[in-house]
C-alpha atoms as a PDB file:
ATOM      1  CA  UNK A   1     -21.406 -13.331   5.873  1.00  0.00           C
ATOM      2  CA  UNK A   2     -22.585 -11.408   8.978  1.00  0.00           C
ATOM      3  CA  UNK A   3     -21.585  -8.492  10.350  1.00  0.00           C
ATOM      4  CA  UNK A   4     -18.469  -8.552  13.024  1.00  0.00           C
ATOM      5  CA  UNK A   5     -18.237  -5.161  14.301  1.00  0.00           C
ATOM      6  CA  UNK A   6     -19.831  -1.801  14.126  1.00  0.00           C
ATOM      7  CA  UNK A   7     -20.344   1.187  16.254  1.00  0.00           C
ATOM      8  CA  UNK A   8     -17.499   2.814  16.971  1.00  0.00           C
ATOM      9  CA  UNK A   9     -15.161   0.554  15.819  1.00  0.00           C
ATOM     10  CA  UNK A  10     -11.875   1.276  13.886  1.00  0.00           C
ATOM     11  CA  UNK A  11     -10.380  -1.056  11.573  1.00  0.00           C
ATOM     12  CA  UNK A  12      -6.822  -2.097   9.908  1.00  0.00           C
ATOM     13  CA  UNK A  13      -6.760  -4.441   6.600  1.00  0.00           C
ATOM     14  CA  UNK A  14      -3.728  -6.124   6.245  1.00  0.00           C
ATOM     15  CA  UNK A  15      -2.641  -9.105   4.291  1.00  0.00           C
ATOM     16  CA  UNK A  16      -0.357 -10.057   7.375  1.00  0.00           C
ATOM     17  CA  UNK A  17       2.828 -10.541   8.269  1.00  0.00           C
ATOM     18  CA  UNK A  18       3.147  -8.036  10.397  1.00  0.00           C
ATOM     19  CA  UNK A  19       5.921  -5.153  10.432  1.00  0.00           C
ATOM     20  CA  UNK A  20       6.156  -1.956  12.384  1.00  0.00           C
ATOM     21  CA  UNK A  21       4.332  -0.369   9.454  1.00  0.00           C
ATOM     22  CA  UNK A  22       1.095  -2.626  10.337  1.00  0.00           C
ATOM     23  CA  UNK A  23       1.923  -2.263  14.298  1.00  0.00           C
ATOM     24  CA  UNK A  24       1.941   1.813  13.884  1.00  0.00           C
ATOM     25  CA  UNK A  25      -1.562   1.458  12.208  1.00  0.00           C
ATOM     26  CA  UNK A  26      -2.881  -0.419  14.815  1.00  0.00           C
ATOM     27  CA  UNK A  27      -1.432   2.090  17.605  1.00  0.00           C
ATOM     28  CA  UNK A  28      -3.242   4.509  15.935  1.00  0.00           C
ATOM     29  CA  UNK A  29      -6.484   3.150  15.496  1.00  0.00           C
ATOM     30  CA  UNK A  30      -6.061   2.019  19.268  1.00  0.00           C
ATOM     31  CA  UNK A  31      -6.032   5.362  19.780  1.00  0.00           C
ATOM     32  CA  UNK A  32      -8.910   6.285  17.772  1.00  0.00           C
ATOM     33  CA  UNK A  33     -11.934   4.247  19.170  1.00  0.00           C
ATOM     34  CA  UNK A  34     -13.004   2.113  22.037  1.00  0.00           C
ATOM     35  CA  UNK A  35     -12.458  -1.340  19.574  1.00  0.00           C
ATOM     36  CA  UNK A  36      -9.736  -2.205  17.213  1.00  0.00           C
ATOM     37  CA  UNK A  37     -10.131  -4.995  14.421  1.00  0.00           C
ATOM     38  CA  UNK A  38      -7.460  -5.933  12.398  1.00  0.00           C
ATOM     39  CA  UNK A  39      -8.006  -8.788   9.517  1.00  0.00           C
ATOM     40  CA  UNK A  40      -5.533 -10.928   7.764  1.00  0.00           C
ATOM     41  CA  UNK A  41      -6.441 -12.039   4.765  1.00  0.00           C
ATOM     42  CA  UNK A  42      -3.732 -12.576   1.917  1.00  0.00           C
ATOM     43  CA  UNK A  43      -6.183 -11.602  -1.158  1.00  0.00           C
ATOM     44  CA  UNK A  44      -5.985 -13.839  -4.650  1.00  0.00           C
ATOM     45  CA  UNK A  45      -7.937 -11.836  -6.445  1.00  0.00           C
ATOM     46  CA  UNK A  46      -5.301  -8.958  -6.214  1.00  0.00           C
ATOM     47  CA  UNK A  47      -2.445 -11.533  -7.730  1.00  0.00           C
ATOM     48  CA  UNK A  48      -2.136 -11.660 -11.357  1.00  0.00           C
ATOM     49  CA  UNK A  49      -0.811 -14.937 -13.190  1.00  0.00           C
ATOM     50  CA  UNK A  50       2.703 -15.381 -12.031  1.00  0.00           C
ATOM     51  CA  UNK A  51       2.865 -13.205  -8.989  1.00  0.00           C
ATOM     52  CA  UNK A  52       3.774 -14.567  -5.622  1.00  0.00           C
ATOM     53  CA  UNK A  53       1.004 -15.059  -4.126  1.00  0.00           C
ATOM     54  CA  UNK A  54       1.952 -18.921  -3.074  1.00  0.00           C
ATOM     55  CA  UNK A  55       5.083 -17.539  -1.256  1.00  0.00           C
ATOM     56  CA  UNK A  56       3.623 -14.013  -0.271  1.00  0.00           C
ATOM     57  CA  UNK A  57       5.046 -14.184   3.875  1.00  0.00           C
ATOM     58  CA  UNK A  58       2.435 -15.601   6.247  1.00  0.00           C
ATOM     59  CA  UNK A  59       3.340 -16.288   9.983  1.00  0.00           C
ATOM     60  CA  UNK A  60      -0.505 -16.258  11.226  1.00  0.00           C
ATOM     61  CA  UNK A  61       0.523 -17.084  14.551  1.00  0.00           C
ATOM     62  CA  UNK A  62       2.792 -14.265  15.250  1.00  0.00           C
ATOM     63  CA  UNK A  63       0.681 -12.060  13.987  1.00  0.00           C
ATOM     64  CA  UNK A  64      -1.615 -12.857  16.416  1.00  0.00           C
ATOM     65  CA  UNK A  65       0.449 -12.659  19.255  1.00  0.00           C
ATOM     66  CA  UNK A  66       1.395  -9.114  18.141  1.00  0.00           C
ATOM     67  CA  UNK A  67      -2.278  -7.608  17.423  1.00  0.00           C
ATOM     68  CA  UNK A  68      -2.753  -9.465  21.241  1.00  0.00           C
ATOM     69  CA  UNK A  69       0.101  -7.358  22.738  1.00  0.00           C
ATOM     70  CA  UNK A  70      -1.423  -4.231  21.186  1.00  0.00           C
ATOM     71  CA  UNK A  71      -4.622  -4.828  22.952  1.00  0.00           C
ATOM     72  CA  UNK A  72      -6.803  -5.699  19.315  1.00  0.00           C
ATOM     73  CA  UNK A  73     -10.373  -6.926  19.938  1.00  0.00           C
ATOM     74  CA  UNK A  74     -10.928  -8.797  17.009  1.00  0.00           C
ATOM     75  CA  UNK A  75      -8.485 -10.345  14.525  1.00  0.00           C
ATOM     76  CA  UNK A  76     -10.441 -11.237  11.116  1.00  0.00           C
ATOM     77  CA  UNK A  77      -8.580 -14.185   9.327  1.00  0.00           C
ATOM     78  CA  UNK A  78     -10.959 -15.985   6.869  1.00  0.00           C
ATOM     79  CA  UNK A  79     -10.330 -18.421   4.516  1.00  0.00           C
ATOM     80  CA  UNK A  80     -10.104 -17.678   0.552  1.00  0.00           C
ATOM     81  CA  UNK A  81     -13.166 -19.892   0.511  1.00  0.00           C
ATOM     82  CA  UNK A  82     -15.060 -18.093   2.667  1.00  0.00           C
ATOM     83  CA  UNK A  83     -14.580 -14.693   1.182  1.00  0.00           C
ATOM     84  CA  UNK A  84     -15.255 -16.093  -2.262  1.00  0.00           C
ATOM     85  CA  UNK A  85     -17.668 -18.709  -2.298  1.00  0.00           C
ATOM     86  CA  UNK A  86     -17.854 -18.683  -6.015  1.00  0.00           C
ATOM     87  CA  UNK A  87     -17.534 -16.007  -9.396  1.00  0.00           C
ATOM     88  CA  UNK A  88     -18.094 -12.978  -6.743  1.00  0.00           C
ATOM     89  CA  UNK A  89     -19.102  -9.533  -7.988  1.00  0.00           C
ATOM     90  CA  UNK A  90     -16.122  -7.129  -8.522  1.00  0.00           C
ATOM     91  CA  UNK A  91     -15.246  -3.327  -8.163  1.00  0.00           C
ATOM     92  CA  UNK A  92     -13.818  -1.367 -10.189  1.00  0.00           C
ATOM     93  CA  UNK A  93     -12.567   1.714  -9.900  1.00  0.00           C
ATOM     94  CA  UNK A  94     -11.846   3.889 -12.901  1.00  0.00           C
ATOM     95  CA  UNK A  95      -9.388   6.730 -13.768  1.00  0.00           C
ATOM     96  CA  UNK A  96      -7.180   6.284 -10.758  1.00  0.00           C
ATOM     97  CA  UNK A  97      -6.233   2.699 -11.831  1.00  0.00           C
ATOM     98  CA  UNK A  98      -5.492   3.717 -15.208  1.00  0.00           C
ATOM     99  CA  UNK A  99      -1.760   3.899 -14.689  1.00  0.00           C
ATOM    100  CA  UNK A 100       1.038   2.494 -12.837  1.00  0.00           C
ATOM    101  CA  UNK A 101       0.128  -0.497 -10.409  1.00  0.00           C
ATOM    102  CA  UNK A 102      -3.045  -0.548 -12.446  1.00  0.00           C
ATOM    103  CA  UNK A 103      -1.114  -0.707 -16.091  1.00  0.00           C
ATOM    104  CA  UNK A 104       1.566  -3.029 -14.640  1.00  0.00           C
ATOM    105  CA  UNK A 105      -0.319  -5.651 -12.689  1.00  0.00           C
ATOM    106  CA  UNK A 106      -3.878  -5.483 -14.952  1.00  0.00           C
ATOM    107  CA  UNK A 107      -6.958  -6.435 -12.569  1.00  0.00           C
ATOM    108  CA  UNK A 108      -4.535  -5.827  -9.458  1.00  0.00           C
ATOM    109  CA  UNK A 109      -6.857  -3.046  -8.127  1.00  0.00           C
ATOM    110  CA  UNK A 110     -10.577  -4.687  -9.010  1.00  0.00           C
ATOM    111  CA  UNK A 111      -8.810  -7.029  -6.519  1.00  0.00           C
ATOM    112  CA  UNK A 112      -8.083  -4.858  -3.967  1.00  0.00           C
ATOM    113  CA  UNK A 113     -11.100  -2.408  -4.570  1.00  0.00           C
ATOM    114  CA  UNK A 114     -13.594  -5.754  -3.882  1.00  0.00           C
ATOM    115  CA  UNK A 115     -12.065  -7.201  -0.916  1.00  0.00           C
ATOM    116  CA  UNK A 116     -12.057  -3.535   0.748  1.00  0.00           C
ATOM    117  CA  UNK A 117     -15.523  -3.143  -0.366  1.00  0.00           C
ATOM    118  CA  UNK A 118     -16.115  -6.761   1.509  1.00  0.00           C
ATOM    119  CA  UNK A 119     -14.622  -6.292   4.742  1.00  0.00           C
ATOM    120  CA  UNK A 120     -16.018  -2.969   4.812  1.00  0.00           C
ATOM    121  CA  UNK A 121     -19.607  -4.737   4.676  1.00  0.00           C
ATOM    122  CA  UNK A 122     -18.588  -7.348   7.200  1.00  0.00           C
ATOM    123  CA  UNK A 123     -16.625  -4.831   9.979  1.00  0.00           C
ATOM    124  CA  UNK A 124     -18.691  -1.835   9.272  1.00  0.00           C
ATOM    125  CA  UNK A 125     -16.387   0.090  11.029  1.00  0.00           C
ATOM    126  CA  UNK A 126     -16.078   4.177  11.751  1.00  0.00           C
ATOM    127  CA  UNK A 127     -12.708   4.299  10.963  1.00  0.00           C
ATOM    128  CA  UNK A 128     -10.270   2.433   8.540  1.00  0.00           C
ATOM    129  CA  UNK A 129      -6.681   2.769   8.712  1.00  0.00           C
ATOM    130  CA  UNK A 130      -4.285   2.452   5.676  1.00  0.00           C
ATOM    131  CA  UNK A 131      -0.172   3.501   4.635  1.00  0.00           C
ATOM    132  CA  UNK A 132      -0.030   6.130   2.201  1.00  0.00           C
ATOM    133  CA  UNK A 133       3.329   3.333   1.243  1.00  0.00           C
ATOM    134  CA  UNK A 134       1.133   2.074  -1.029  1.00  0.00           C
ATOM    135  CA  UNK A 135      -0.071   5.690  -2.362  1.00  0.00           C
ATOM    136  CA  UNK A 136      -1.904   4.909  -5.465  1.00  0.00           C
ATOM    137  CA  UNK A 137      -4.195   1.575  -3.180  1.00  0.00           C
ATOM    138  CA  UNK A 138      -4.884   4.639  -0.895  1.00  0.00           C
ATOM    139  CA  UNK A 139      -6.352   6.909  -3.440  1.00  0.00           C
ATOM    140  CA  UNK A 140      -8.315   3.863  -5.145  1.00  0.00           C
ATOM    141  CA  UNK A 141      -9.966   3.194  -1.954  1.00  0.00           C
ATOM    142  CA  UNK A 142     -10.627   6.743  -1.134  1.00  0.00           C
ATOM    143  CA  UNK A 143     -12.102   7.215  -5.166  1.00  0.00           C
ATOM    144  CA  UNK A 144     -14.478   3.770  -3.872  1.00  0.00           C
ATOM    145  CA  UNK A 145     -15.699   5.222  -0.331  1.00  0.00           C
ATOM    146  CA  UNK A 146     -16.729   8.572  -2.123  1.00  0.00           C
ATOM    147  CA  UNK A 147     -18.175   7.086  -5.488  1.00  0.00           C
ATOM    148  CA  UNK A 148     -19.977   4.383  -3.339  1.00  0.00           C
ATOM    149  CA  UNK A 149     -20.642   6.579  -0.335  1.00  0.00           C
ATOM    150  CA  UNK A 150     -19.467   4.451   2.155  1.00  0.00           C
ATOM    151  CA  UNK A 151     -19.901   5.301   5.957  1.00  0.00           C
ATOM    152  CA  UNK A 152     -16.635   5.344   6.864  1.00  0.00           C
ATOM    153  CA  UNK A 153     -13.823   7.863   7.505  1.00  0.00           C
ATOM    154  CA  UNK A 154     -10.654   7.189   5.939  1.00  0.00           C
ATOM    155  CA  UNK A 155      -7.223   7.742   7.567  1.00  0.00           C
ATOM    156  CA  UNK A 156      -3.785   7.327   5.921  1.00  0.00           C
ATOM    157  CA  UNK A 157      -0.652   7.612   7.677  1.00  0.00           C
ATOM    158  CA  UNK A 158       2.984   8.134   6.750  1.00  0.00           C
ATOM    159  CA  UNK A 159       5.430   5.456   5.823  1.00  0.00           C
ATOM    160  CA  UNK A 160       7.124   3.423   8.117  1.00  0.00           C
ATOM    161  CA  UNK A 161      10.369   3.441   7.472  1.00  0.00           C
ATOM    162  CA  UNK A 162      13.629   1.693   8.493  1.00  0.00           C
ATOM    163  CA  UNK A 163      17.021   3.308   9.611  1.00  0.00           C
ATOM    164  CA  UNK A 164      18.303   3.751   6.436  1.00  0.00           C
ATOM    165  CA  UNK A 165      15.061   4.862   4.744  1.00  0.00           C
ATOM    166  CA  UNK A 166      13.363   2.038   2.934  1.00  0.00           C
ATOM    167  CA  UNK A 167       9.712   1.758   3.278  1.00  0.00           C
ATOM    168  CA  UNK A 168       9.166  -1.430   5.403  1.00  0.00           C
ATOM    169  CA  UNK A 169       7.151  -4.013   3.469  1.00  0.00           C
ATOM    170  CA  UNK A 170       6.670  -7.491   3.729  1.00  0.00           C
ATOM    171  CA  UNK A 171       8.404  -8.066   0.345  1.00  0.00           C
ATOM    172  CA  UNK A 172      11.539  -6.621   1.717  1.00  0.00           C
ATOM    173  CA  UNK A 173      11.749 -10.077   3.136  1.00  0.00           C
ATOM    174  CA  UNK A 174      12.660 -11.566  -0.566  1.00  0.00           C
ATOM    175  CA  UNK A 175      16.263  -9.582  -0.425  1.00  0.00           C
ATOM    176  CA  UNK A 176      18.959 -11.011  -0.508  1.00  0.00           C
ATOM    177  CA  UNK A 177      21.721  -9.322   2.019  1.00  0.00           C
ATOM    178  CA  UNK A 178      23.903  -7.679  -1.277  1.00  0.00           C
ATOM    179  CA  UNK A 179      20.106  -6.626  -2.400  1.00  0.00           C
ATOM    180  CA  UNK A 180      19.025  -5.620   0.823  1.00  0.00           C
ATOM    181  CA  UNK A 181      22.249  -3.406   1.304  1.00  0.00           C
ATOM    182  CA  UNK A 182      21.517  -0.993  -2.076  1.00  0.00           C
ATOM    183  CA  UNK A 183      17.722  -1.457  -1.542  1.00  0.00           C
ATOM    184  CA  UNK A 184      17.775   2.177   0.393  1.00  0.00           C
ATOM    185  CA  UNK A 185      18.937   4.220  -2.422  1.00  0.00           C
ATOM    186  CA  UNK A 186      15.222   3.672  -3.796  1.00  0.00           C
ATOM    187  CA  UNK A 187      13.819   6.125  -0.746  1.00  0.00           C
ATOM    188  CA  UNK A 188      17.135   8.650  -1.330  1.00  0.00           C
ATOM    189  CA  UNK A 189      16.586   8.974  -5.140  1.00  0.00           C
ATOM    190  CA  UNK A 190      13.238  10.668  -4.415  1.00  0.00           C
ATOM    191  CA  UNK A 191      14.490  12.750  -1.839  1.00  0.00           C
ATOM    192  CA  UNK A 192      17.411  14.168  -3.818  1.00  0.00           C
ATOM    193  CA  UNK A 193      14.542  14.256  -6.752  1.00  0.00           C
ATOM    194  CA  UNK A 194      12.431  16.190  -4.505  1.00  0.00           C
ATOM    195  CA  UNK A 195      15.475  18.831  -3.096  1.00  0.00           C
ATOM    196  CA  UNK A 196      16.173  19.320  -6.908  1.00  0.00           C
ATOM    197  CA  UNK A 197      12.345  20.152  -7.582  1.00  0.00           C
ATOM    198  CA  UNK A 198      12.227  22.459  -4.396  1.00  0.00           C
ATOM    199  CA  UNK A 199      15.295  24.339  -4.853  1.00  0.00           C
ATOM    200  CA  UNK A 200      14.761  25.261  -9.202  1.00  0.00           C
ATOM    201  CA  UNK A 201      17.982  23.082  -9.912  1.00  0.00           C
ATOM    202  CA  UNK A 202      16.194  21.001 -12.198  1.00  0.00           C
ATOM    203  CA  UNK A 203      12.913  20.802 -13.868  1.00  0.00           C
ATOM    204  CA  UNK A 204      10.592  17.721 -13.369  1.00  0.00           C
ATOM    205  CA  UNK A 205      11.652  15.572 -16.552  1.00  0.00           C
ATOM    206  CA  UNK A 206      15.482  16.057 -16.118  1.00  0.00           C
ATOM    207  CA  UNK A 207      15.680  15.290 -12.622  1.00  0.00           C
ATOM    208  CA  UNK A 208      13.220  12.483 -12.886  1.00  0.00           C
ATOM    209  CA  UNK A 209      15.649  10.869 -15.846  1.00  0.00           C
ATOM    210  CA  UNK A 210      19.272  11.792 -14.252  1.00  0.00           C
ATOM    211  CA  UNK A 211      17.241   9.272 -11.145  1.00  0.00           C
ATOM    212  CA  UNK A 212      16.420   6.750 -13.559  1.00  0.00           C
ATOM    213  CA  UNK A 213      19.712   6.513 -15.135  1.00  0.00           C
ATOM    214  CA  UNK A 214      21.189   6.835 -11.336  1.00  0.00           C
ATOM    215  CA  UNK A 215      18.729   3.691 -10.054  1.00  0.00           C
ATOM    216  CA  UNK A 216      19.707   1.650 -13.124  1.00  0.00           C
ATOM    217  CA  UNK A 217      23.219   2.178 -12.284  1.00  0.00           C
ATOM    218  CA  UNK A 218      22.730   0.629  -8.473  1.00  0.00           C
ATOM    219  CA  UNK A 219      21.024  -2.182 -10.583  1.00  0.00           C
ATOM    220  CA  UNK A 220      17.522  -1.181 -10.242  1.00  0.00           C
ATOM    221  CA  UNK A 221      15.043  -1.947 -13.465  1.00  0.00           C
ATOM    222  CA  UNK A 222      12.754   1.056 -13.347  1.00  0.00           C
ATOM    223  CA  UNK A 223       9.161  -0.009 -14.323  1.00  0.00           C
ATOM    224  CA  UNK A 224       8.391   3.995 -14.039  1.00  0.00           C
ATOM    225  CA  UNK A 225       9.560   6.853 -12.061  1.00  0.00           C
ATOM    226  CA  UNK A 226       7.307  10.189 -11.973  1.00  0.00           C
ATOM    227  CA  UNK A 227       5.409  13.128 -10.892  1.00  0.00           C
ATOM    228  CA  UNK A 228       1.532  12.726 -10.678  1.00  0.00           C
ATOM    229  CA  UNK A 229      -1.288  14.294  -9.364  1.00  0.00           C
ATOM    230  CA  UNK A 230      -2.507  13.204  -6.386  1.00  0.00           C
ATOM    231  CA  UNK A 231      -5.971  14.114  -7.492  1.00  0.00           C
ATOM    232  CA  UNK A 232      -5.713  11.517 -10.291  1.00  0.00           C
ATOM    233  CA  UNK A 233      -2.302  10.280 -10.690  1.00  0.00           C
ATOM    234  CA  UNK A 234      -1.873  11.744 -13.921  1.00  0.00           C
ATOM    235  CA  UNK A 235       1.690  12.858 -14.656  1.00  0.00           C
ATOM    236  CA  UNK A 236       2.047  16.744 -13.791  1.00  0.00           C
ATOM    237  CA  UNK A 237       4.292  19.491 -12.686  1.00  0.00           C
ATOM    238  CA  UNK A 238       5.913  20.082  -8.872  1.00  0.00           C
ATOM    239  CA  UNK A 239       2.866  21.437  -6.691  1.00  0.00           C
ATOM    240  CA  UNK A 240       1.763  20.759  -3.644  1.00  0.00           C
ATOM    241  CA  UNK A 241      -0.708  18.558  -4.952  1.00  0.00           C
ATOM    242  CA  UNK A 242       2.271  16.254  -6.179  1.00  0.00           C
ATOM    243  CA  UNK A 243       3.662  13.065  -5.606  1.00  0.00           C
ATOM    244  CA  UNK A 244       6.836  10.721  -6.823  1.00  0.00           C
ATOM    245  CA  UNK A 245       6.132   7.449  -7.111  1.00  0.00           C
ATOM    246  CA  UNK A 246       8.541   4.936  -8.091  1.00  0.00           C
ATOM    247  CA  UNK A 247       8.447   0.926  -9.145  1.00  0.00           C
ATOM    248  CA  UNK A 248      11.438  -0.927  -9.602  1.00  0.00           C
ATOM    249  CA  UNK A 249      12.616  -4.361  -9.180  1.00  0.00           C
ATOM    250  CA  UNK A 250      15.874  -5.470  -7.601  1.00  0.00           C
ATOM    251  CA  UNK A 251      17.059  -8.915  -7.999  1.00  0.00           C
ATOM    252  CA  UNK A 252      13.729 -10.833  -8.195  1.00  0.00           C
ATOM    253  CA  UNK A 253      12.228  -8.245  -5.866  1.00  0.00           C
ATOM    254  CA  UNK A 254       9.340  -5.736  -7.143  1.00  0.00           C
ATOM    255  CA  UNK A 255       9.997  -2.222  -4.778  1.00  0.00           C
ATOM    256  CA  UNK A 256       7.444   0.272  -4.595  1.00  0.00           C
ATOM    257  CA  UNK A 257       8.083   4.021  -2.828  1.00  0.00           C
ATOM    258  CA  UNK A 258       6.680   7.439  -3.264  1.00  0.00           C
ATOM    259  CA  UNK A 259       7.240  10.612  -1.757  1.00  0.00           C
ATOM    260  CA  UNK A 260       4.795  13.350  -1.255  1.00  0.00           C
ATOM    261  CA  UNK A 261       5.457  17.005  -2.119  1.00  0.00           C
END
């Protein structure tokens, strides 16, 4: 496939449906350089076997009218068939896929490590623009750019929040209104968590079980809750190299959240 951009050219990968998180990236790169392209591409070789990746949210249209309103030069939306034409070469990305997303949804982040790697090759942009909401996707990419020295500078920005403090994602759409309404105490956990680290009143393995017993009791199931390195997402001790990352699922909804220390 042939090259759509580069120069100075900065760049936001999104599997669309479009929230303020995705709108806030695009602001920025706006910002950034003298183009903006933004693809939408819902990815099925980051969906495992029973994942929802036929009813993943797609409103193509809107999301078009909203890149158009934010003054984006190109919009990149090819077709599954065009981005894998047959049994494509994969990436892989060792160590930091090891755990968490990478033990829980096996081959998620070959998936998400190859269709950066493509749209890298086919923007070639300066600049690429991701949410450090999905934490452990941003330090897989940034483990790819260095190990493959690709020419591009990486810039993550904070989560994008709503009122009450859950991390907007498209997924959030899958709540129901009761689910929707105790969704919230996912992003307070790790804040009380983090207090409790900051403060001495609790070392790192009590706190982080008195929140999974607390989550479980809002009727959370806790696929893990814990401190890692943001160097390699091993588990560790409170630094300021730290982060808590959560996974839980709520109703038939899978949440994902992290805070940085």
């Amino acid at each position: 496939m042939a090259a759509l951009g580069g120069g100075d050219l900065a760049f936001v990968p999104t599997m669309g449906a479009f929230h303020e998180g995705h709108l806030s990236l695009m602001r920025e790169a706006r910002k950034a350089a003298p183009r903006v392209c933004v693809s939408i591409f819902v990815n099925p070789l980051q969906f495992g076997p029973g994942e929802d990746l036929s009813r993943y949210p797609r409103n193509e249209d809107r999301d078009f009218d909203l890149a158009d309103s934010l003054g984006v030069d190109i919009v990149f939306a090819p077709s599954a068939g065009a981005m894998y034409p047959r049994q494509i070469t994969k990436v892989c990305v060792p160590e930091v896929t090891r755990l968490w997303e990478g033990a829980a949804r096996p081959g998620h982040f070959d998936g998400v490590a190859t269709i950066v790697a493509k749209l890298f090759n086919i923007v070639r942009p300066r600049t690429a623009f991701f949410g450090w909401k999905d934490l452990q996707q941003c330090l897989v990419v940034k483990r790819m750019v260095e190990d493959l020295d690709i020419p591009v500078e990486l810039r993550f920005l904070e989560t994008v929040r709503e009122d009450d403090g859950l991390a907007m994602s498209s997924r959030n759409a899958y709540l129901s209104k009761e689910e929707r309404a105790v969704a919230p105490a996912l992003h307070a956990t790790l804040l009380r968590i983090a207090i409790a680290l900051r403060t001495g009143k609790a070392d790192a393995s009590a706190a982080l079980e008195d929140a999974r017993l607390a989550l479980t009791g809002e009727g959370f199931q806790v696929e893990y809750l814990e401190l890692v390195s943001m160097r390699d997402l091993e588990p560790t001790h409170a630094t300021g190299d730290s982060a808590i990352i959560v996974a839980a699922r709520l109703g038939q909804t899978r949440l994902i959240d992290n805070l940085r220390l």
